[in-house]
C-alpha atoms as a PDB file:
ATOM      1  CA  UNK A   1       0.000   0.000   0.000  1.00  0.00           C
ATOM      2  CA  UNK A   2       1.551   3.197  -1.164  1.00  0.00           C
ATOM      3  CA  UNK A   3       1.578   6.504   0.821  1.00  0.00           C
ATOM      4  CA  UNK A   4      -1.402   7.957  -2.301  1.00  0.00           C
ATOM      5  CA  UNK A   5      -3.966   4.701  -1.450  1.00  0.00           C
ATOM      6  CA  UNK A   6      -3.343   5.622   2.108  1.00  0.00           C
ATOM      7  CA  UNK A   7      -4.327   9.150   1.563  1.00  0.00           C
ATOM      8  CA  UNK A   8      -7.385   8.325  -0.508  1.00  0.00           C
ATOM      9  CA  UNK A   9      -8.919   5.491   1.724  1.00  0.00           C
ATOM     10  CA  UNK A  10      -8.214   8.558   5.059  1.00  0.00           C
ATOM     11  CA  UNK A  11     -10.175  11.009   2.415  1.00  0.00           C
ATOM     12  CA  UNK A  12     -12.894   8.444   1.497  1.00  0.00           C
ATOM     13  CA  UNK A  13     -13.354   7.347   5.286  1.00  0.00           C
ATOM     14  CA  UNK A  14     -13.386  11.069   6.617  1.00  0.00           C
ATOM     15  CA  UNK A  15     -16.210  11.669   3.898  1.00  0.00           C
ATOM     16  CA  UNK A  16     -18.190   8.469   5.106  1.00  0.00           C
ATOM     17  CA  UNK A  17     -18.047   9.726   8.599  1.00  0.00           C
ATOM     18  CA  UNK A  18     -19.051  12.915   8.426  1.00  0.00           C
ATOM     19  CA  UNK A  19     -21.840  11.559   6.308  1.00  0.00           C
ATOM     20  CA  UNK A  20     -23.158   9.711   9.010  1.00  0.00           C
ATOM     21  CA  UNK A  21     -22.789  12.193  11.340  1.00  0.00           C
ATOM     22  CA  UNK A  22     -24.652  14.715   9.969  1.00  0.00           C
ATOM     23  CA  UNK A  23     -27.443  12.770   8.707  1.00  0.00           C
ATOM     24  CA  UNK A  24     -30.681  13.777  11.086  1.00  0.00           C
ATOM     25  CA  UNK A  25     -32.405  11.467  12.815  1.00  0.00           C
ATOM     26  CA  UNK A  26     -35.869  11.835  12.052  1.00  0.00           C
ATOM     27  CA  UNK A  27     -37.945  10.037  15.029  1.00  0.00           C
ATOM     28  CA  UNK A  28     -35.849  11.895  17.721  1.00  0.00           C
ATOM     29  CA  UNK A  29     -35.866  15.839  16.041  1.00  0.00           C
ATOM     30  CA  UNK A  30     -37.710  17.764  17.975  1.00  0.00           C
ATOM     31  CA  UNK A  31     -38.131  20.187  15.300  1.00  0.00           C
ATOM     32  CA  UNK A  32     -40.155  17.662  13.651  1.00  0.00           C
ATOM     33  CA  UNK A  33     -42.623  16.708  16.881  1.00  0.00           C
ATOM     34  CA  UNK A  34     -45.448  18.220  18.046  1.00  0.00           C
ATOM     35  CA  UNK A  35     -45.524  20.454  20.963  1.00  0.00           C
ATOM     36  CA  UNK A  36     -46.814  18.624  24.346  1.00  0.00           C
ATOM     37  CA  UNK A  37     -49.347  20.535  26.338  1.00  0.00           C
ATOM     38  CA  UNK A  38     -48.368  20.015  30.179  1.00  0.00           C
ATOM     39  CA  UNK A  39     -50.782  19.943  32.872  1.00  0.00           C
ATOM     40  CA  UNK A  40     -50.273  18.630  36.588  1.00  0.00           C
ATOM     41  CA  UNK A  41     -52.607  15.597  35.690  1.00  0.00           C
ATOM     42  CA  UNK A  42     -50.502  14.980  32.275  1.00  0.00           C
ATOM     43  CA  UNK A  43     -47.302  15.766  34.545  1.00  0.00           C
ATOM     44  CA  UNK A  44     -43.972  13.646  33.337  1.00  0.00           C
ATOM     45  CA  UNK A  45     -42.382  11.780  35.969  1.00  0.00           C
ATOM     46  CA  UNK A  46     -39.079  10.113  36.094  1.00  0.00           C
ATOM     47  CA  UNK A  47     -40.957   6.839  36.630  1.00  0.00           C
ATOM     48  CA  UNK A  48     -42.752   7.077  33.630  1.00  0.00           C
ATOM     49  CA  UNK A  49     -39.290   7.846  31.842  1.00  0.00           C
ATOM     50  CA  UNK A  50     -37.565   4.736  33.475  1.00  0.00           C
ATOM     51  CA  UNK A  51     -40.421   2.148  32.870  1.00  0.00           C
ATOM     52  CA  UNK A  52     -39.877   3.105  28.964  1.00  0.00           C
ATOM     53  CA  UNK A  53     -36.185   2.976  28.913  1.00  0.00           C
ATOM     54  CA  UNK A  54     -35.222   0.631  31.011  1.00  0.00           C
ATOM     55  CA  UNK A  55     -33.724  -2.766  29.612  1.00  0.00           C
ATOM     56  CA  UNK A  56     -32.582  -0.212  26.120  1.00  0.00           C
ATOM     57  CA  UNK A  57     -29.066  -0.551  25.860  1.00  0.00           C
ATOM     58  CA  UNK A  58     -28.673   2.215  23.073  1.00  0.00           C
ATOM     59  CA  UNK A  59     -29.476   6.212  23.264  1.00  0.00           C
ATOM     60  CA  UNK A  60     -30.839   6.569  19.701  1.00  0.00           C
ATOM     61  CA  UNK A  61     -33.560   3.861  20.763  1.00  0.00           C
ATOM     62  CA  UNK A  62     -34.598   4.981  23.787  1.00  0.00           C
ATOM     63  CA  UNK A  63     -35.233   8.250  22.029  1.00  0.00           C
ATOM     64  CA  UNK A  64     -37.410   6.283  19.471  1.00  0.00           C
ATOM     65  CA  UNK A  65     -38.967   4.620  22.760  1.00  0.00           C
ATOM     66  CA  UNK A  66     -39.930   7.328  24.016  1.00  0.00           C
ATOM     67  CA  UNK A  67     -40.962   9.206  21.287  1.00  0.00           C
ATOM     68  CA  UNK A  68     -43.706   6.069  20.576  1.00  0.00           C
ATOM     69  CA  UNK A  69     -44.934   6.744  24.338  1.00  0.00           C
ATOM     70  CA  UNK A  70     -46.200  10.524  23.071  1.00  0.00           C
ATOM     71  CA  UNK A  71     -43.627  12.289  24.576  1.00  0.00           C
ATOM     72  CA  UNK A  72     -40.852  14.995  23.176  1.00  0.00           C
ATOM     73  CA  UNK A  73     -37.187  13.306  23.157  1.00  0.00           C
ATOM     74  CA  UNK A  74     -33.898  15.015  22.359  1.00  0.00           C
ATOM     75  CA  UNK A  75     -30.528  13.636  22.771  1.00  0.00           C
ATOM     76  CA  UNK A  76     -27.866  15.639  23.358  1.00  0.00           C
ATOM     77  CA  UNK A  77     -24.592  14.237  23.929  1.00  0.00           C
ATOM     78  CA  UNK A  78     -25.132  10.759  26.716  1.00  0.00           C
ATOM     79  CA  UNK A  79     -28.292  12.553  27.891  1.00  0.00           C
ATOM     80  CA  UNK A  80     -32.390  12.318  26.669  1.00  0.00           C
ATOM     81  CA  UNK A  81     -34.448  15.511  27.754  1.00  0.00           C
ATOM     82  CA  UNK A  82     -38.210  14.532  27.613  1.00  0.00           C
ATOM     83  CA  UNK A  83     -40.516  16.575  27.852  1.00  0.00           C
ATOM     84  CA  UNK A  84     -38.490  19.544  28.814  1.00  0.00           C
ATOM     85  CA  UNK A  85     -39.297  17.901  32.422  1.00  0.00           C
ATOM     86  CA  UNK A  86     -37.210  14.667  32.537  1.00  0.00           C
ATOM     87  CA  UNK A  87     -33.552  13.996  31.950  1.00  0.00           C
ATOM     88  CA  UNK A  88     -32.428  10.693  31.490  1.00  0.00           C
ATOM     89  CA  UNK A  89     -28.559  10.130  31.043  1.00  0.00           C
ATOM     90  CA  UNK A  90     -27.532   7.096  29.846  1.00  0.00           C
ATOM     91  CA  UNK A  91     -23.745   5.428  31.137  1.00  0.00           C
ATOM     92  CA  UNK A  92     -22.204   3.457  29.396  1.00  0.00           C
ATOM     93  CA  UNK A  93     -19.806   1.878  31.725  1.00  0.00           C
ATOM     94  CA  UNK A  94     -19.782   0.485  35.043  1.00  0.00           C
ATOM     95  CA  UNK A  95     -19.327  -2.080  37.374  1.00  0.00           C
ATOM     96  CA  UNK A  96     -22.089  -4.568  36.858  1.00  0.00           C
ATOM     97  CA  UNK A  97     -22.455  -8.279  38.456  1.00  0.00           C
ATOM     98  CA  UNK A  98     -19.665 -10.547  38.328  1.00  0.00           C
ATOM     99  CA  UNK A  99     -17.298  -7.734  38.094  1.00  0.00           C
ATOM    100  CA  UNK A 100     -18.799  -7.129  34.236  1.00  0.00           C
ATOM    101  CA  UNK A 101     -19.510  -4.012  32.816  1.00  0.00           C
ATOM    102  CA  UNK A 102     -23.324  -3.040  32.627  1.00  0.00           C
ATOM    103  CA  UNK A 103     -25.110   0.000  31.041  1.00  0.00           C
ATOM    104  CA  UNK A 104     -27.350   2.085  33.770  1.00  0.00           C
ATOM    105  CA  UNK A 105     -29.787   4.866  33.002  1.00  0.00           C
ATOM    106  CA  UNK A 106     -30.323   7.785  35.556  1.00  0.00           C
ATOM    107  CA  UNK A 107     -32.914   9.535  35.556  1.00  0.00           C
ATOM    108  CA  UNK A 108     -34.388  12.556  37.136  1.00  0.00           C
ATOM    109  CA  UNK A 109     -36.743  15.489  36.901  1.00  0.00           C
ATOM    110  CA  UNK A 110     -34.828  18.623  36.003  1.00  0.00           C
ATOM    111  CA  UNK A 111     -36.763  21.203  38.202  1.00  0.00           C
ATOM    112  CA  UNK A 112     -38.045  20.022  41.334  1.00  0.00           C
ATOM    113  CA  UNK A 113     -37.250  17.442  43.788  1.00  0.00           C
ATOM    114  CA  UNK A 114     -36.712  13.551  43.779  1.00  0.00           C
ATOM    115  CA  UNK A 115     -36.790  11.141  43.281  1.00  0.00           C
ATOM    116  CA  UNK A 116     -34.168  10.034  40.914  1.00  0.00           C
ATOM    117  CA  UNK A 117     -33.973   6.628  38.799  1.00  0.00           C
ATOM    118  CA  UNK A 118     -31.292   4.492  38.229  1.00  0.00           C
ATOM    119  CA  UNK A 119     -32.268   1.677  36.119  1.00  0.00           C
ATOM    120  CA  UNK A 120     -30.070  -1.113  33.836  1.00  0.00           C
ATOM    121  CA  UNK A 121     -30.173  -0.740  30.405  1.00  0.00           C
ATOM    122  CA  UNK A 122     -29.919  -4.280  29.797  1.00  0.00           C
ATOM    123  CA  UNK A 123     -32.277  -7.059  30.143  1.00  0.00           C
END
């Protein structure tokens, strides 16, 4: 492999890339839901949140998860507001059983008091 095929396959991955990463995800935009009217009966709880996501080992379906339950999702780096209410942050690494690494959501309401969710994101 010469120092020119090395060059093109860095240009021709770089170009692959950053067409992935700036392709939009359509189910989790919240430019493309609709607005959520929020009363205290139709109040989003981190409960709610974790019963959805828990047992979802990947952010990008969790979004879609919670997007199907009615609700308005946006990732933004390890973290899924919902709702403008809820924030559920997903980690990716830690100490699970049998000294294996396990997935854990947290989630909690961003204004107000607890309580606060930590659930697996594996089943």
């Amino acid at each position: 492999m010469t120092a020119e095929d090395i060059g093109s396959f860095t240009k021709n991955f770089a170009h692959d890339r950053s067409g992935v990463l700036s392709r939009a995800n359509p189910v989790c935009d919240v430019g493309q839901q609709g607005s959520t009217e929020v009363t205290e009966e139709k109040r989003l709880t981190p409960e709610q949140v974790a019963g959805v996501i828990a047992g979802v080992p990947v952010i990008g379906r969790a979004c879609e998860a919670l997007v199907q339950a009615g609700w308005r999702a946006s990732i933004a780096g390890n973290r899924i507001t919902v709702n403008d209410e809820v924030m559920a942050e997903f980690i990716g690494a830690g100490v699970g059983r049998d000294c294996g690494v396990e997935a854990t959501w947290v989630i909690y309401a961003i204004a107000g008091r607890p309580p606060l969710w930590a659930v697996g994101a594996e089943r």
